[in-house]
Protein backbone atom coordinates (compact mmCIF):
# COMPACT_ATOMS: atom_id res chain seq x y z
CA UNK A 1 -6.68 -18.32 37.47
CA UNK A 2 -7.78 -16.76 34.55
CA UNK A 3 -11.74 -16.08 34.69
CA UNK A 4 -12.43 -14.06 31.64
CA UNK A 5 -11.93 -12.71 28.14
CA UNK A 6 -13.03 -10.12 26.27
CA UNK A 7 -12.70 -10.72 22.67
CA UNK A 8 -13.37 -7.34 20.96
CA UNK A 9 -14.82 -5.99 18.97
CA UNK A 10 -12.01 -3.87 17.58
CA UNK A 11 -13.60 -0.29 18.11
CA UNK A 12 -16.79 -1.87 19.80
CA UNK A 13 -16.27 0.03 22.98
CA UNK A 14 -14.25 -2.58 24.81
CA UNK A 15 -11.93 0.15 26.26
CA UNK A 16 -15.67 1.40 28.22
CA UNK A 17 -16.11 -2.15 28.99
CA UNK A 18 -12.15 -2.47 30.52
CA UNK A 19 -13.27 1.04 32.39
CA UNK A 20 -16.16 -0.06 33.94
CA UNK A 21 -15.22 -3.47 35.17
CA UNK A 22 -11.93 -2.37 36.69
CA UNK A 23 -14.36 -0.42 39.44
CA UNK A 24 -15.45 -3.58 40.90
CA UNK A 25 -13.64 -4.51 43.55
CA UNK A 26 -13.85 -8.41 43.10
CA UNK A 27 -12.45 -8.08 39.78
CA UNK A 28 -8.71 -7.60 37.98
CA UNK A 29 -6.53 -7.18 35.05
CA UNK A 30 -3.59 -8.26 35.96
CA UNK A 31 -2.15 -7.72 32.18
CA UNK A 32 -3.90 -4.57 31.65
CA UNK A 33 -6.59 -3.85 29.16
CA UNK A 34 -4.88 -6.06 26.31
CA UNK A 35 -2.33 -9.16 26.90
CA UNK A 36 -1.71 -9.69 23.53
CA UNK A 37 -0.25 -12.91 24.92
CA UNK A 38 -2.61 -15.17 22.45
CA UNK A 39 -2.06 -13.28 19.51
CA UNK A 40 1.64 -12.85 19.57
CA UNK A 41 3.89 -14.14 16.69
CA UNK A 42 5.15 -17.00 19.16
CA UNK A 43 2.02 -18.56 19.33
CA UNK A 44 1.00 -18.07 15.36
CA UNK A 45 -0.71 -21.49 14.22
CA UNK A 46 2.69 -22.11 12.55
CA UNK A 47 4.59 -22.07 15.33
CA UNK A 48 2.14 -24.00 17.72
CA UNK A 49 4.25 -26.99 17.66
CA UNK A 50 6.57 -25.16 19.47
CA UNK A 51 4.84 -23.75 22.30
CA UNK A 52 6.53 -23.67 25.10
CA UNK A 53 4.73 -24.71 28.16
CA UNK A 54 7.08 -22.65 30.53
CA UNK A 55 5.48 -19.26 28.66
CA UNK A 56 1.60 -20.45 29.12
CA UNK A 57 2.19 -21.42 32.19
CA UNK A 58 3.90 -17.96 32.98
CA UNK A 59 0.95 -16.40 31.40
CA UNK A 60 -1.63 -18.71 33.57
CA UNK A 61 0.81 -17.51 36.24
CA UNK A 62 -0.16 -13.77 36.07
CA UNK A 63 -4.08 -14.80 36.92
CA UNK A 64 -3.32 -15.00 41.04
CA UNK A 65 -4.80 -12.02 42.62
CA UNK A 66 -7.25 -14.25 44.01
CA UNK A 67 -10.24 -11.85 42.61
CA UNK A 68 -11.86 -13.00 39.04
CA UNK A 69 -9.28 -12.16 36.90
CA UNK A 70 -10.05 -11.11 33.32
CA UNK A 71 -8.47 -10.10 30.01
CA UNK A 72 -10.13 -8.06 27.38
CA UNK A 73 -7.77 -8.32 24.31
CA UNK A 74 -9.75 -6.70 21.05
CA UNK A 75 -7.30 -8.77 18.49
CA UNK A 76 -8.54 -12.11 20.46
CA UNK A 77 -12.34 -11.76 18.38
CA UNK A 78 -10.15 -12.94 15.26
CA UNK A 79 -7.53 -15.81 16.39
CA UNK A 80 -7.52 -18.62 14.56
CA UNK A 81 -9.05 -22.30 15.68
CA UNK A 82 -5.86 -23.87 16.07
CA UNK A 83 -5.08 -21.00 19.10
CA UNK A 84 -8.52 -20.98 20.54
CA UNK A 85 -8.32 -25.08 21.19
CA UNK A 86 -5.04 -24.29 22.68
CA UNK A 87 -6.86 -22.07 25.12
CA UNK A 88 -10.17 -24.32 25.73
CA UNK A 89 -7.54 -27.34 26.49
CA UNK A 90 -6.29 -24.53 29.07
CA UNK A 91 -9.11 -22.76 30.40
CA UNK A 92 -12.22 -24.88 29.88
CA UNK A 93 -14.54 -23.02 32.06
CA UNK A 94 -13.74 -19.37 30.77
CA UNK A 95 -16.26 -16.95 30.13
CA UNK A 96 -16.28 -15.12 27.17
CA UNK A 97 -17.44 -11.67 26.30
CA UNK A 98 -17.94 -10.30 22.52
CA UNK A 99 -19.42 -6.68 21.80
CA UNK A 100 -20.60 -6.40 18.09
CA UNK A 101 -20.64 -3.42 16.20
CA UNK A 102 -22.03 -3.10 12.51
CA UNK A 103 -19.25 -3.60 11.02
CA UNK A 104 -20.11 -0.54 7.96
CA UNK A 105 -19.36 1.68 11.43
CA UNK A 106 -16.55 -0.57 12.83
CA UNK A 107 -14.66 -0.33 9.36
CA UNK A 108 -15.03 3.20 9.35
CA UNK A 109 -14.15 3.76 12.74
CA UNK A 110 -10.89 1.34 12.49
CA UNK A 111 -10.11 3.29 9.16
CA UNK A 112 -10.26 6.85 11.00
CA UNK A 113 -7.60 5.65 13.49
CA UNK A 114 -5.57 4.17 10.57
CA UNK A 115 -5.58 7.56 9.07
CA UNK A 116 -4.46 8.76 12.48
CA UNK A 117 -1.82 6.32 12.72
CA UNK A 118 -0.62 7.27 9.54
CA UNK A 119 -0.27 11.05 10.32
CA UNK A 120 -3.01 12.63 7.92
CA UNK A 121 -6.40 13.98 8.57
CA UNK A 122 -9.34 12.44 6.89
CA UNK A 123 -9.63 14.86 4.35
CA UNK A 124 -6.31 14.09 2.98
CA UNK A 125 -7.33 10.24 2.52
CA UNK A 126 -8.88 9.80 -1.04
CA UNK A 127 -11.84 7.49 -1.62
CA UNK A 128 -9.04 4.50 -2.68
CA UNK A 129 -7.13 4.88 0.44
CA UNK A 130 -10.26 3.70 2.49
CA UNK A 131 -11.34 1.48 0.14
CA UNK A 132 -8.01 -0.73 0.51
CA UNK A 133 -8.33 -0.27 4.00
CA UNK A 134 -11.22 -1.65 4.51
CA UNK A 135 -10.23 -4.42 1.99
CA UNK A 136 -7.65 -5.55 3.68
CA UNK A 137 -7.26 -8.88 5.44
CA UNK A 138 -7.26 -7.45 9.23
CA UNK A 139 -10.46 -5.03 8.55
CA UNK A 140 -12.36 -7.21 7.24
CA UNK A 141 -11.57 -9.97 9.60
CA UNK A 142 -12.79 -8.21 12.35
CA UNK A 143 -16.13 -7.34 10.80
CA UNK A 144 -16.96 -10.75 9.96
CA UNK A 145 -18.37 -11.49 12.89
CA UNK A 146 -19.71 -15.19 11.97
CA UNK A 147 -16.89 -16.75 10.97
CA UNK A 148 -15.21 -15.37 14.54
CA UNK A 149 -18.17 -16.96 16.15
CA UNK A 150 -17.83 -20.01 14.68
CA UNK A 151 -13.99 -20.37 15.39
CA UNK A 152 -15.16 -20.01 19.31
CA UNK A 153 -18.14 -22.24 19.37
CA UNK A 154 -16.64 -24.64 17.40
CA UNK A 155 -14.80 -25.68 21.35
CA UNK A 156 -16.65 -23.12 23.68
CA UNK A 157 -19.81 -23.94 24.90
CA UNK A 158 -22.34 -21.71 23.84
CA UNK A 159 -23.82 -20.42 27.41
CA UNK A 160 -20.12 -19.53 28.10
CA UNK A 161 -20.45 -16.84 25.81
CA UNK A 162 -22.09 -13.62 26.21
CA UNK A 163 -23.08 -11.11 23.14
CA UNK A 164 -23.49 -7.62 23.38
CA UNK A 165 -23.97 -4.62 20.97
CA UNK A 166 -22.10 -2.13 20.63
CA UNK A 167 -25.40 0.43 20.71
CA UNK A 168 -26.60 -0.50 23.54
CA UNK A 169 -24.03 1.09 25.51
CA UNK A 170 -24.73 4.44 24.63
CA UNK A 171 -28.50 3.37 24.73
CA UNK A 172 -28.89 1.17 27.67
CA UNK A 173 -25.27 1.42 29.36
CA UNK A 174 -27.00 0.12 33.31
CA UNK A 175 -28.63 -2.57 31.36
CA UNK A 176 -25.56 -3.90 29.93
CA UNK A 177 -23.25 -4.06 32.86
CA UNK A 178 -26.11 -6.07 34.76
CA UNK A 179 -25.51 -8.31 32.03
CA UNK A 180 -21.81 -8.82 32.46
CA UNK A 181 -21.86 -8.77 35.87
CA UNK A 182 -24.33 -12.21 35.59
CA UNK A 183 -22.37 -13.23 33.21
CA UNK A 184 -19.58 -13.60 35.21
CA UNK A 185 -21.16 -13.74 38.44
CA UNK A 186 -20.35 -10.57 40.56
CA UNK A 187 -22.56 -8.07 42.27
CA UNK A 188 -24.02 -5.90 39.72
CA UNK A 189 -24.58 -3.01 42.43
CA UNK A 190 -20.90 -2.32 42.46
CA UNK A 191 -20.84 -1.27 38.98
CA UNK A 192 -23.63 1.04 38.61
CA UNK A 193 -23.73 2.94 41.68
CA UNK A 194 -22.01 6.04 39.69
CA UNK A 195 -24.75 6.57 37.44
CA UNK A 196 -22.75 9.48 35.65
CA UNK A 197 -19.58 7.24 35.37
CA UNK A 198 -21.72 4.72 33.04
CA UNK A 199 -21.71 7.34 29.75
CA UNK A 200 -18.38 8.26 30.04
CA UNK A 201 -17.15 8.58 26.45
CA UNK A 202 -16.48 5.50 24.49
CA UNK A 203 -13.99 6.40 22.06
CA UNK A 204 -10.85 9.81 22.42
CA UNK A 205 -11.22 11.66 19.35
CA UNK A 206 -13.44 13.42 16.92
CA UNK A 207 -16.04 11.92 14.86
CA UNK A 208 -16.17 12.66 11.36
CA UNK A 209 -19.14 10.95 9.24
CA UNK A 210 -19.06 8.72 6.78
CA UNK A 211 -18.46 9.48 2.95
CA UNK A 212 -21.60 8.51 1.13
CA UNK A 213 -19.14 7.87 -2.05
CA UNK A 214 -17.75 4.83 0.69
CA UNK A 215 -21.09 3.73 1.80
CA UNK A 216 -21.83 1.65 -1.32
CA UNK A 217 -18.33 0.08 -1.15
CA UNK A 218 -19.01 -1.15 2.51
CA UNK A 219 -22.55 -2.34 2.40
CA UNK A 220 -21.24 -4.15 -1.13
CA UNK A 221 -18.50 -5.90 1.17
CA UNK A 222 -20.47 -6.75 4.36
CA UNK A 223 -23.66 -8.18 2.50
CA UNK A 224 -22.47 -11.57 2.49
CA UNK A 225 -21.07 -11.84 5.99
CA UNK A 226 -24.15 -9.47 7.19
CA UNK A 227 -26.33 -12.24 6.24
CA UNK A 228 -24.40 -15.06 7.59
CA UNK A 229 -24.75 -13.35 11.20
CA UNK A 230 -27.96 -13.20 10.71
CA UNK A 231 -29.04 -16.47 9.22
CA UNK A 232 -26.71 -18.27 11.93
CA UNK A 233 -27.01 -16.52 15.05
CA UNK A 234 -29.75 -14.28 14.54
CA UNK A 235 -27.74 -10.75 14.83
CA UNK A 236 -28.90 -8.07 12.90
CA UNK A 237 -27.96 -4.28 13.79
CA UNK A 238 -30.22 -0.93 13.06
């Protein structure tokens, strides 16, 4: 059955979370690092009238290696209420996992690999080019880290949830996998005995700072759900 998911952050250091778990030898990914099953256009909340119960259980299927199975799908942090009920109706006991990042960084970060994708270097983005990035609908989603939060606690009990940030990997990488690993209940030993192996690098690639001309732009655009987190849940980041 399926055991686990980790919901993201997008560029949140999930792929070192996907790394480090797949050492443990009571635990398995049967799809991978990301399924994408949930977030597929079949099951978009217009189309949930027509799931089909033969591909869910197909998917549920998968799960059977008889080790706690997991799934660590980024995209998953910003799915929509009508497809996370669908998978508390499924999987009521599933723990969760969700790595936060401050979003100013996360936006950034998403926006490099956007340049990337789109075959330029950073340099040859202007100022407008990130600044429609990071107003669009799917970068902005994934910062907004309260209302993603309340669209899984609105069915998912809270304890079945755990929160992590992003900066204490780099900071406190031991510290964090003993969390996970009581989280989901497995031998924390297994994952740390390769102390090098914990700071492995996070993210391919090569960082390139943040334009102070976009700073004002991001903090302008992340006030509102910056304080939300905060008021809410009690997240703040440094």
């Amino acid at each position: 059955m399926l055991n686990f998911l980790g919901l993201g952050a997008q560029k949140a250091g999930t792929t070192w979370l996907y790394a480090q778990l797949c050492r443990h030898p009571d635990i398995a990914f049967p799809l991978g690092k990301e399924g994408h099953f949930w977030n597929s256009g079949q099951y978009h909340p217009s189309n949930m009238a027509r799931l089909k119960e033969k591909s869910i259980a197909d998917y549920a299927g998968k799960f059977n290696s008889g080790r706690i199975n997991g799934e660590i799908t980024p995209a998953y942090s910003v799915l929509p209420a009508a497809i996370i009920e669908q998978i508390y109706n499924i999987f009521p006991h599933l723990r969760l996992i969700f790595i936060l990042r401050d979003p100013i960084a996360r936006a950034w970060s998403s926006a490099l690999m956007a340049v990337e994708m789109a075959m330029m270097t950073p340099d040859e983005a202007s100022d407008q080019w990130f600044i429609d990035h990071f107003h669009s609908k799917g970068s902005f989603m994934r910062g907004d880290y309260a209302a993603a939060l309340d669209n899984w606690l609105k069915f998912f009990p809270r304890e079945q949830m755990l929160l992590l940030q992003y900066a204490d990997i780099a900071g406190e990488p031991e510290a964090i996998l003993r969390k996970v690993a009581a989280h989901l209940n497995i031998n924390a030993d297994a994952l740390i005995t390769d102390k090098e192996n914990l700071r492995i690098r996070i993210f391919a690639g090569h960082p390139h700072p943040l334009r102070p001309t976009l700073l004002p732009v991001l903090q302008e655009l992340y006030a509102e759900p910056l304080k939300r987190l905060k008021n809410k849940y009690g997240i703040e980041f440094s």
